[in-house]
C-alpha atoms as a PDB file:
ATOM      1  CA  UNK A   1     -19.575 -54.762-102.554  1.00  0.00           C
ATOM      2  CA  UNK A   2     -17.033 -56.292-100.320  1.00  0.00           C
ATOM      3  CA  UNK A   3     -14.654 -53.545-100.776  1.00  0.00           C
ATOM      4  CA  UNK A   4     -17.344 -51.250-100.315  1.00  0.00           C
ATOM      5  CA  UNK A   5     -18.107 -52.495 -96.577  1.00  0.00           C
ATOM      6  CA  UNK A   6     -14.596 -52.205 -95.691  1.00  0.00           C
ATOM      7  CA  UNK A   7     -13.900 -48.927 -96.626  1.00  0.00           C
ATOM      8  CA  UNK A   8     -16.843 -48.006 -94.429  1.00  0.00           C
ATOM      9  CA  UNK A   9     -15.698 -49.473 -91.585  1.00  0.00           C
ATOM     10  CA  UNK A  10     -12.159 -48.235 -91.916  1.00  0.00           C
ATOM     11  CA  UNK A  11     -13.715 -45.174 -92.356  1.00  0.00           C
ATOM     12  CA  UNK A  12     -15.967 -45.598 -89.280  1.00  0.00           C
ATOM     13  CA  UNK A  13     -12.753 -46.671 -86.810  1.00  0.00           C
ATOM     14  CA  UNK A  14     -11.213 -43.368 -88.359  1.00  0.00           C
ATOM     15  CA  UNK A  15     -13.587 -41.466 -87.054  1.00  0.00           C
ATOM     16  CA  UNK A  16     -13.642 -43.129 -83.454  1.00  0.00           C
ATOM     17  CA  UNK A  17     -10.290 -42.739 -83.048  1.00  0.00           C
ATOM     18  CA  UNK A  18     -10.013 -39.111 -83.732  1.00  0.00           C
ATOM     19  CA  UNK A  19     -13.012 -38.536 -81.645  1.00  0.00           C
ATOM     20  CA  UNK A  20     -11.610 -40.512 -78.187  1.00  0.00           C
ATOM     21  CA  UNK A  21      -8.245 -38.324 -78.996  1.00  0.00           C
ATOM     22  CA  UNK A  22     -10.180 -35.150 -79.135  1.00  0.00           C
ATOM     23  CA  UNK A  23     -12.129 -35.789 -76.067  1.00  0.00           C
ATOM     24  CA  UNK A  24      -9.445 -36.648 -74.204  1.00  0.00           C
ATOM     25  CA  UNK A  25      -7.272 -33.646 -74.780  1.00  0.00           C
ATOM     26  CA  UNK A  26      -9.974 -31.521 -73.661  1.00  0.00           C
ATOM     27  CA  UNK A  27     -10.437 -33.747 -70.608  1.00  0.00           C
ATOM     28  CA  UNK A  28      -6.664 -32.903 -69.889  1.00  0.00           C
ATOM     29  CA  UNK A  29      -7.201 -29.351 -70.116  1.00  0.00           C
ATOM     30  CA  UNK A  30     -10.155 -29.107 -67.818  1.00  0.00           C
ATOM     31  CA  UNK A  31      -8.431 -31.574 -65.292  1.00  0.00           C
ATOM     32  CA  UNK A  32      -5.279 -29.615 -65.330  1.00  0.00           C
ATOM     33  CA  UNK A  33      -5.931 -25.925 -66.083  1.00  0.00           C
ATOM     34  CA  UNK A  34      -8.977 -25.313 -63.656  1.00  0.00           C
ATOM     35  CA  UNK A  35      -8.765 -21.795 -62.457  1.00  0.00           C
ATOM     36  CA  UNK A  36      -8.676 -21.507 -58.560  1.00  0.00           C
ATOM     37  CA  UNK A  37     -11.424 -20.961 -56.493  1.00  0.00           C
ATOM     38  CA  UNK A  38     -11.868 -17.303 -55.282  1.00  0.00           C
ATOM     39  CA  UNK A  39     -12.879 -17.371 -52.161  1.00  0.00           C
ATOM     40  CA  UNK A  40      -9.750 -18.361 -50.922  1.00  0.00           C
ATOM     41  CA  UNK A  41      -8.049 -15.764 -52.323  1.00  0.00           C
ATOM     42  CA  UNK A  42     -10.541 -13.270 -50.619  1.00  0.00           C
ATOM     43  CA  UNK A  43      -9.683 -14.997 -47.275  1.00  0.00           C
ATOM     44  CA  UNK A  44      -6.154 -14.471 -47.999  1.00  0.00           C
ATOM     45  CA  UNK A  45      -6.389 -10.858 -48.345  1.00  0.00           C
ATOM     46  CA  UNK A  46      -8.922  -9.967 -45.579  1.00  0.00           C
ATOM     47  CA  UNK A  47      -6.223 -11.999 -43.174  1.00  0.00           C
ATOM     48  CA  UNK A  48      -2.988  -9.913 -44.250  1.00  0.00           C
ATOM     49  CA  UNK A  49      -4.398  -6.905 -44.108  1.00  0.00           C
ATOM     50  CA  UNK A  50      -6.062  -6.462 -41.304  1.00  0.00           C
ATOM     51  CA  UNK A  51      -4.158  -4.091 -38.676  1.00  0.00           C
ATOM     52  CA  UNK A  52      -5.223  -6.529 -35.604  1.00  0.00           C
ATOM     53  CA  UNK A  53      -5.240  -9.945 -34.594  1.00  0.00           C
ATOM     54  CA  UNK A  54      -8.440 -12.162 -34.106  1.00  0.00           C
ATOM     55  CA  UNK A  55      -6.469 -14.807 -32.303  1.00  0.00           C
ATOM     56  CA  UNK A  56      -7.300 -14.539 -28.833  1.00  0.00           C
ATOM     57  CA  UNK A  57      -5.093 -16.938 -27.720  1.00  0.00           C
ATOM     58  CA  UNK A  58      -2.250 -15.223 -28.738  1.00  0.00           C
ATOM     59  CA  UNK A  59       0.427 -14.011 -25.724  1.00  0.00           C
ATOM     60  CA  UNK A  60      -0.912 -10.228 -24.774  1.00  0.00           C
ATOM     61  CA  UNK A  61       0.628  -8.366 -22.040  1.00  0.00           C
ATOM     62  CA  UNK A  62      -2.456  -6.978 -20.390  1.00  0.00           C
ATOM     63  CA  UNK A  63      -0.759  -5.571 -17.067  1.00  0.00           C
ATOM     64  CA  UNK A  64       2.015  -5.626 -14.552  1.00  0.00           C
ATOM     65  CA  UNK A  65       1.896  -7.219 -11.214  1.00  0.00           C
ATOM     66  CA  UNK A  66       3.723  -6.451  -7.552  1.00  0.00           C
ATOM     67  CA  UNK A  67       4.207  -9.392  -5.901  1.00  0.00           C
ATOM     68  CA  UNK A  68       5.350  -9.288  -2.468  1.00  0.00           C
ATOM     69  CA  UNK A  69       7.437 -12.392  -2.867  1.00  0.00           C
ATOM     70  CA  UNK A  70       9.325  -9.639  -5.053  1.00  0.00           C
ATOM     71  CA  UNK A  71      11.636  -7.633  -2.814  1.00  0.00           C
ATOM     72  CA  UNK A  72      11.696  -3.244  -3.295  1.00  0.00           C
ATOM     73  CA  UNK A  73      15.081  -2.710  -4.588  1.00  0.00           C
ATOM     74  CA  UNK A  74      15.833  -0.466  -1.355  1.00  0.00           C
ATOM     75  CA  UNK A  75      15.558  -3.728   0.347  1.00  0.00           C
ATOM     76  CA  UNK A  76      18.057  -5.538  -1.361  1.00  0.00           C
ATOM     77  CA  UNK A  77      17.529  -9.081  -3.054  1.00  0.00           C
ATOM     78  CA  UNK A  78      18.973 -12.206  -1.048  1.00  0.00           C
ATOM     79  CA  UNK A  79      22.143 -14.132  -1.895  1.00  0.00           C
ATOM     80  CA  UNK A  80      21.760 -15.153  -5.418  1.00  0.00           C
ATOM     81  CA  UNK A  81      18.576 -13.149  -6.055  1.00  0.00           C
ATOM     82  CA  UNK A  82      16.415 -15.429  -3.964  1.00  0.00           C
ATOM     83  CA  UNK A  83      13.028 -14.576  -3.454  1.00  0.00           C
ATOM     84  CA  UNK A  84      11.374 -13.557  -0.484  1.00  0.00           C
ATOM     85  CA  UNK A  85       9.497 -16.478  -0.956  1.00  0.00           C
ATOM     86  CA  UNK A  86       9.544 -19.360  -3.782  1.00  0.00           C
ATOM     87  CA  UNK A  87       6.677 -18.461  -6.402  1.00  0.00           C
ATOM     88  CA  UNK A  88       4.275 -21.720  -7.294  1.00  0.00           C
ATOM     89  CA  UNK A  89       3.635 -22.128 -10.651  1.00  0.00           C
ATOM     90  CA  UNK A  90       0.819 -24.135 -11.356  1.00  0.00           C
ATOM     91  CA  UNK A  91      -0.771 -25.588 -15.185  1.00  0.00           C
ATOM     92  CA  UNK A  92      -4.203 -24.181 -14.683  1.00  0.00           C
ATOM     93  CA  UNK A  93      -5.949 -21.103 -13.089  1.00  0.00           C
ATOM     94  CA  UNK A  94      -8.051 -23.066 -11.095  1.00  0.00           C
ATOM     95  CA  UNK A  95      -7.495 -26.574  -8.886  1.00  0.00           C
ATOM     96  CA  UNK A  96      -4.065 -27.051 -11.029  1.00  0.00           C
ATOM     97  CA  UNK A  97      -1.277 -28.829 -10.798  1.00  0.00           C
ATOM     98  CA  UNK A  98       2.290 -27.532  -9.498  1.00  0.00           C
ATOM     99  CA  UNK A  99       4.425 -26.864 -12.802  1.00  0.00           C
ATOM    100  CA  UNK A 100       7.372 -25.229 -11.199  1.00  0.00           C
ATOM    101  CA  UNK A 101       8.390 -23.356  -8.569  1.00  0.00           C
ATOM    102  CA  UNK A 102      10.128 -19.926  -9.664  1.00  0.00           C
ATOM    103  CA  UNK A 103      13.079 -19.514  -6.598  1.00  0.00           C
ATOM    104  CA  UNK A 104      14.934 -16.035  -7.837  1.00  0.00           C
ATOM    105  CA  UNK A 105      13.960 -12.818  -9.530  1.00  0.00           C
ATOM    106  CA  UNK A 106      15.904 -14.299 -12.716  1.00  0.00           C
ATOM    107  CA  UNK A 107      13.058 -16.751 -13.422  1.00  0.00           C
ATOM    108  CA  UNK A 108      10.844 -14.128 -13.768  1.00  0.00           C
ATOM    109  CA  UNK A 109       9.723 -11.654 -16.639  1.00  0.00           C
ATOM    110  CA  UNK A 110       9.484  -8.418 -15.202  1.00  0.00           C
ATOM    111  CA  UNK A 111       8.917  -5.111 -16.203  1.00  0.00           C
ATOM    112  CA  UNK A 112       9.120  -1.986 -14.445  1.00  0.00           C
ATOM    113  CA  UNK A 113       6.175  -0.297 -13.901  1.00  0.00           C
ATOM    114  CA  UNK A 114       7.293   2.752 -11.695  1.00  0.00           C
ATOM    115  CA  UNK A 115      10.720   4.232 -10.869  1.00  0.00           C
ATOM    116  CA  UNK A 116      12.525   1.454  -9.819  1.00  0.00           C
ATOM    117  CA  UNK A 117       9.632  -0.855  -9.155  1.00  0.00           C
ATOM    118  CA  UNK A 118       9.235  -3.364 -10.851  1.00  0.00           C
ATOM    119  CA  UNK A 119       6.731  -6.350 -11.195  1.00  0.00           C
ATOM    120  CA  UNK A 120       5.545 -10.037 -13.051  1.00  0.00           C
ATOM    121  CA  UNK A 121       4.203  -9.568 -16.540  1.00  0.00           C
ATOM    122  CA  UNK A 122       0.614 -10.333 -16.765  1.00  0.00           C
ATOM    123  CA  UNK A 123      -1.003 -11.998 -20.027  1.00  0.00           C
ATOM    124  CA  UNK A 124      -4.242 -13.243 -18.702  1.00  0.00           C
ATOM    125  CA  UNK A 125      -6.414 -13.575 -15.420  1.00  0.00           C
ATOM    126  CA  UNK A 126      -9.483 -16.308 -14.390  1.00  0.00           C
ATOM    127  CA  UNK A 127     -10.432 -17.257 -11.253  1.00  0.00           C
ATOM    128  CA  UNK A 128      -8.285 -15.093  -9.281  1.00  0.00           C
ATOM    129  CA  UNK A 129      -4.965 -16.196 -10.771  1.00  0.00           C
ATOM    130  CA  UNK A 130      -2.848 -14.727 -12.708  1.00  0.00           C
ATOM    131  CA  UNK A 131      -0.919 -15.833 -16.511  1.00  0.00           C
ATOM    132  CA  UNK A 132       2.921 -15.668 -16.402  1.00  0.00           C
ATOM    133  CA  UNK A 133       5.265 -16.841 -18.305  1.00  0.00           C
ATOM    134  CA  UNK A 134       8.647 -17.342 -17.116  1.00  0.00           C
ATOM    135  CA  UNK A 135      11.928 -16.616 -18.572  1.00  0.00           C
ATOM    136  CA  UNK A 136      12.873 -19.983 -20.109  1.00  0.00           C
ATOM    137  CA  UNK A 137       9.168 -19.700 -21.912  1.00  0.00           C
ATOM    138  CA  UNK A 138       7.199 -21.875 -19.451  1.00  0.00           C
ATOM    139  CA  UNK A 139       3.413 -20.803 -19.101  1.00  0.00           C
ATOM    140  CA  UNK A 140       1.678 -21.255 -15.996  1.00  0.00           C
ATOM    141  CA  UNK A 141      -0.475 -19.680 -13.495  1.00  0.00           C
ATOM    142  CA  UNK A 142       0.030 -18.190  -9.936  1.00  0.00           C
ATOM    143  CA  UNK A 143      -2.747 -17.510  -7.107  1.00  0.00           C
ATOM    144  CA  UNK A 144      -3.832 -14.279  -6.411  1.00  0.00           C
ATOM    145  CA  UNK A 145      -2.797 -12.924  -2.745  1.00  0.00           C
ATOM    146  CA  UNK A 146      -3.891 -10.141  -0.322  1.00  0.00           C
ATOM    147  CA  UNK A 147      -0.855  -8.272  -0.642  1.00  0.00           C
ATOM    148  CA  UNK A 148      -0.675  -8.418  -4.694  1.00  0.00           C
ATOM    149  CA  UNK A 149      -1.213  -4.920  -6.774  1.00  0.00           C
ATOM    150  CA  UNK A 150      -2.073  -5.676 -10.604  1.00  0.00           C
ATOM    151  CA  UNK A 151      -1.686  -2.606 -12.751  1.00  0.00           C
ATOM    152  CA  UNK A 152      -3.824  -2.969 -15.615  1.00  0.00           C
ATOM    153  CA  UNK A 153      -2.151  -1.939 -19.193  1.00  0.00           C
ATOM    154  CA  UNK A 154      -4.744   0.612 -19.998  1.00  0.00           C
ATOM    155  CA  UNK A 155      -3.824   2.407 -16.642  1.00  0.00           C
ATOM    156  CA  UNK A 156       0.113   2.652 -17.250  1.00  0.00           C
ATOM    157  CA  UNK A 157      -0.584   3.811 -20.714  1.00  0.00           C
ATOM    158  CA  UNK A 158      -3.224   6.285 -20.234  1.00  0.00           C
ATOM    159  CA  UNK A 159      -1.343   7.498 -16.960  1.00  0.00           C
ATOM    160  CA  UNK A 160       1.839   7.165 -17.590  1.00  0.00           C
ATOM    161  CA  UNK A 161       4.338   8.994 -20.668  1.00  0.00           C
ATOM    162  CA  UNK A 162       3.417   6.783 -23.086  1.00  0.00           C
ATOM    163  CA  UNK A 163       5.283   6.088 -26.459  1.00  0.00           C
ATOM    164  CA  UNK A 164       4.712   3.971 -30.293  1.00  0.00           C
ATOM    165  CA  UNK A 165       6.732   1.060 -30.420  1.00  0.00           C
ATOM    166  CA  UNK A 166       7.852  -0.792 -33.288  1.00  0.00           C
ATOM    167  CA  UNK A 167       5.499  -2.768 -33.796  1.00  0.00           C
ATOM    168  CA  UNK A 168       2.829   0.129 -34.602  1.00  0.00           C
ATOM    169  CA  UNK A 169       1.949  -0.399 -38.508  1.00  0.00           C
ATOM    170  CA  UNK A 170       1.978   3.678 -39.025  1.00  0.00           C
ATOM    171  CA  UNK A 171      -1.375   3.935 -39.457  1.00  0.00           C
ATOM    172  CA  UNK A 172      -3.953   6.130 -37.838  1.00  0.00           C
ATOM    173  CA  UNK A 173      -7.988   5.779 -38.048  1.00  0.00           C
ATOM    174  CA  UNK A 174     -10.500   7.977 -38.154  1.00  0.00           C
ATOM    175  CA  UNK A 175     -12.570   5.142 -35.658  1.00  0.00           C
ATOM    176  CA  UNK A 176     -12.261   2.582 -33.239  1.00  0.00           C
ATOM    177  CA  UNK A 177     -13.870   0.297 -35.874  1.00  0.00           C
ATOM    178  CA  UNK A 178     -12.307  -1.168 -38.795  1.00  0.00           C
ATOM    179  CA  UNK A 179     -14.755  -2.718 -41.730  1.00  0.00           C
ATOM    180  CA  UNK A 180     -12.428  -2.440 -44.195  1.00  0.00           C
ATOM    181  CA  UNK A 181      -8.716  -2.534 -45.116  1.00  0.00           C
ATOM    182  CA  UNK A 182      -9.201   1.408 -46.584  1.00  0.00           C
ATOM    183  CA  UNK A 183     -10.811   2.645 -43.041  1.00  0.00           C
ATOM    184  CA  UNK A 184      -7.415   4.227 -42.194  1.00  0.00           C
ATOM    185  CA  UNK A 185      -7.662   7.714 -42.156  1.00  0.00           C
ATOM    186  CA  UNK A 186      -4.008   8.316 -42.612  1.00  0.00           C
ATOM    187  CA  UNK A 187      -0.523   6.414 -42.849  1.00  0.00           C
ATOM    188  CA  UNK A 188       2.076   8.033 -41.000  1.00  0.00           C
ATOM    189  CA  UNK A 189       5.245   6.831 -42.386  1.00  0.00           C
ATOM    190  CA  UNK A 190       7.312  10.018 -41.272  1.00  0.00           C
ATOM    191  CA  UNK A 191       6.678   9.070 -37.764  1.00  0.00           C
ATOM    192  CA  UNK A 192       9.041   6.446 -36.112  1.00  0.00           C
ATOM    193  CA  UNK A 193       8.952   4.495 -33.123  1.00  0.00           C
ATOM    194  CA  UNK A 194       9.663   5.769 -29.551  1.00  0.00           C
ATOM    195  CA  UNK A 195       6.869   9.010 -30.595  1.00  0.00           C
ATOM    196  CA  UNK A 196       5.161  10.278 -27.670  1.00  0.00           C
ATOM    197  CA  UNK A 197       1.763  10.004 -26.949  1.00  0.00           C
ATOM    198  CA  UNK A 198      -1.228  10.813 -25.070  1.00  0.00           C
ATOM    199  CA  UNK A 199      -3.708   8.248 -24.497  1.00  0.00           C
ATOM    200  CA  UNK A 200      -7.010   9.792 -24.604  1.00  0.00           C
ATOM    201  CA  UNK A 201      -9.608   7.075 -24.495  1.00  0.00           C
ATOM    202  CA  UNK A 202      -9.667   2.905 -24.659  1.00  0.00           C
ATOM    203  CA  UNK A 203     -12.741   1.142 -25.753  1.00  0.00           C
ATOM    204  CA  UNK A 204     -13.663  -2.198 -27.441  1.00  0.00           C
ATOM    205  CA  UNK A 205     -15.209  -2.499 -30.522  1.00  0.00           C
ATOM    206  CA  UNK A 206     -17.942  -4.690 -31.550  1.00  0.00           C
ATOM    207  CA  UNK A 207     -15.236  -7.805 -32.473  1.00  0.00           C
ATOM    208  CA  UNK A 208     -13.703  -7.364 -28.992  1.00  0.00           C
ATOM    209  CA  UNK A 209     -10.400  -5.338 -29.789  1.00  0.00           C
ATOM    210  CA  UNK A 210      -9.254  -3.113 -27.850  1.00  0.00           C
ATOM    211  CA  UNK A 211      -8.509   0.458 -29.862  1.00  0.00           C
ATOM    212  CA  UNK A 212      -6.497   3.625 -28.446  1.00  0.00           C
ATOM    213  CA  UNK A 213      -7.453   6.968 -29.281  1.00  0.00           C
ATOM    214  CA  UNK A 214      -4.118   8.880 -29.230  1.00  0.00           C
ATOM    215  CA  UNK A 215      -2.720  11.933 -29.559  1.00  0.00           C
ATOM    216  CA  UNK A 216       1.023  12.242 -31.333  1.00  0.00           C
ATOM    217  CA  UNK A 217       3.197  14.862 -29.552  1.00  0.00           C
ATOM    218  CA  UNK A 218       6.345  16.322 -29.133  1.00  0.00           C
ATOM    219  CA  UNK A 219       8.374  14.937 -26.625  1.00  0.00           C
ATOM    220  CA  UNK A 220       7.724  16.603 -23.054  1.00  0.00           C
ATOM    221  CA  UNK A 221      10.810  16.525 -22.181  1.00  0.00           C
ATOM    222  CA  UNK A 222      12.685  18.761 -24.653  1.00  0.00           C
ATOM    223  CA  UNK A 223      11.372  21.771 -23.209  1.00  0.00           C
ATOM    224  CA  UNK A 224       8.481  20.872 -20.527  1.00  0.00           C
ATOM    225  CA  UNK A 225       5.874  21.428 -23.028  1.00  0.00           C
ATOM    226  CA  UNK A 226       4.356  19.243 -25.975  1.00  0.00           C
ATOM    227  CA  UNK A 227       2.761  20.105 -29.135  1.00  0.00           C
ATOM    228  CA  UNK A 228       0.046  17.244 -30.676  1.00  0.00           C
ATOM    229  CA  UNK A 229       0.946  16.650 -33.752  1.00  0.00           C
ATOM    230  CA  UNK A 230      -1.958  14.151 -34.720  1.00  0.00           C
ATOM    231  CA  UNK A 231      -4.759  12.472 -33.307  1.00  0.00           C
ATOM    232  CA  UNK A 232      -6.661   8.996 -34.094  1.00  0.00           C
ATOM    233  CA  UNK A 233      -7.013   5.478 -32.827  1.00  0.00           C
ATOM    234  CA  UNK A 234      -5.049   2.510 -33.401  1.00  0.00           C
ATOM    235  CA  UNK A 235      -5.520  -1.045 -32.374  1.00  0.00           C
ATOM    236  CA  UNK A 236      -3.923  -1.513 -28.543  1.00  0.00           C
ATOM    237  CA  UNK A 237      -2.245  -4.920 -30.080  1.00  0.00           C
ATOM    238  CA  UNK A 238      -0.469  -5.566 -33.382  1.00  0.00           C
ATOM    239  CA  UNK A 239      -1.040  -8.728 -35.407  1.00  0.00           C
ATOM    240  CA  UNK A 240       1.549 -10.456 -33.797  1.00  0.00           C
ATOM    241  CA  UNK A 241      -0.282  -9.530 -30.031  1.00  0.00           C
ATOM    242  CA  UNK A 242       2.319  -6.933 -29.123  1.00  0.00           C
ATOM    243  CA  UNK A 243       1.555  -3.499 -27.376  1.00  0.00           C
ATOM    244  CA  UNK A 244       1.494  -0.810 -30.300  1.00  0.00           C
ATOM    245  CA  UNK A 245       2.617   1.463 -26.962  1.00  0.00           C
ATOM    246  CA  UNK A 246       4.675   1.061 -23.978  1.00  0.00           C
ATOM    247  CA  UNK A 247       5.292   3.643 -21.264  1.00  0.00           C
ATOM    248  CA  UNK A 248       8.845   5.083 -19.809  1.00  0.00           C
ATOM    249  CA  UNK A 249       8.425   3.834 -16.217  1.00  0.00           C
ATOM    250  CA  UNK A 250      10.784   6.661 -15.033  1.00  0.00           C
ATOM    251  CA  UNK A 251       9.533   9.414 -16.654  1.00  0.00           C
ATOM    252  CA  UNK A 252      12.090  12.150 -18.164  1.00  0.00           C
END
């Protein structure tokens, strides 16, 4: 009877053990072997393929400036490259504090924005200041004066001879509206940078991007005429926040 009893119980611990063993291997499968959550990967996607940025805080050139601390080139620069008159640089567009103080053209980044003129690059405005950023990669802001010309970017692209640069992803949409990362209504890979271009119309779309509709052409200055080629919009900005087009300041 005795012997009976234990073989039950051996038989019962038996049956434990095999039990806590088999529950925790599956317990070490589940913990270890979960398969990741999806939505992540969807965000993942939807974030590398999208042609435009939705970081508006990212550096965007959004016009040229004359300055008239900034000397015409007919006049000469002083000794050096001096300025007319040293540029304040202040942290804040409004009741800032002085940053720096930019003393010669070389402090400056400046583009030209007509033949031979050239001007501050703009990246924001508020308040009646302007966004710079200097050459040594100092942000700040300067105040606006009477005697200061912006140029916005739409204006020197849509009235200028305007070109792709690199940074344009080759693709060409059918709308100023993307919804998806299919709405492309054509990738032109045979085209490369430096094409020329017409800039027909600039709007915003419901997100706040600004889109280009565009018109690829021959370059007028082969033969005094151009041919379009194609026509679509493309985002004004890439994902990085550069121009998809720049202009040739001196024409031909």
């Amino acid at each position: 009877m005795i012997g009976q009893k234990k073989n039950l119980i051996s038989g019962l611990v038996i049956i434990l053990v095999l039990s806590i063993g088999v529950f925790s291997y599956f317990y070490y499968d589940l913990k270890h072997n979960t398969t990741p959550v999806q939505p992540s990967v969807t965000k993942e996607i939807s974030e590398t393929t999208s042609p435009i940025s939705n970081d508006k805080n990212q550096d965007r050139v959004i016009g040229i400036l004359e300055i008239p601390n900034l000397p015409l080139p007919e006049e000469g620069f002083e000794e050096n490259g001096k300025l007319i008159k040293p540029l304040k640089i202040y942290n804040l567009s409004k009741n800032g504090t002085l940053v720096t103080t930019a003393m010669t053209f070389q402090d400056l980044e400046l583009k030209e924005y007509t033949y031979e003129g050239s001007g501050v690059v703009i990246y924001k405005m508020e308040d009646q200041s302007y966004q710079i950023k200097l050459n040594d990669g100092t942000k700040g802001w300067i105040m606006y004066e009477n005697k200061q010309v912006f140029h916005p970017i739409e204006n020197l692209l849509s009235q200028g001879m305007a070109y792709l640069t690199t940074t344009w992803n080759g693709k060409l949409y059918a709308t100023p509206e993307m919804k998806q990362a299919t709405d492309f209504q054509q990738t032109l890979s045979y085209f490369n940078s430096e094409s020329s271009i017409n800039v027909l119309d600039i709007k915003k779309d419901s997100n706040g991007q600004t889109w280009m509709k565009i018109q690829i052409i021959t370059s007028p200055c082969t033969n005094g005429e151009s041919k379009t080629l194609e026509e679509g919009w493309i985002p004004m900005y890439s994902t990085s926040g550069d121009l998809n087009a720049w202009f040739y300041s001196r024409g031909c």
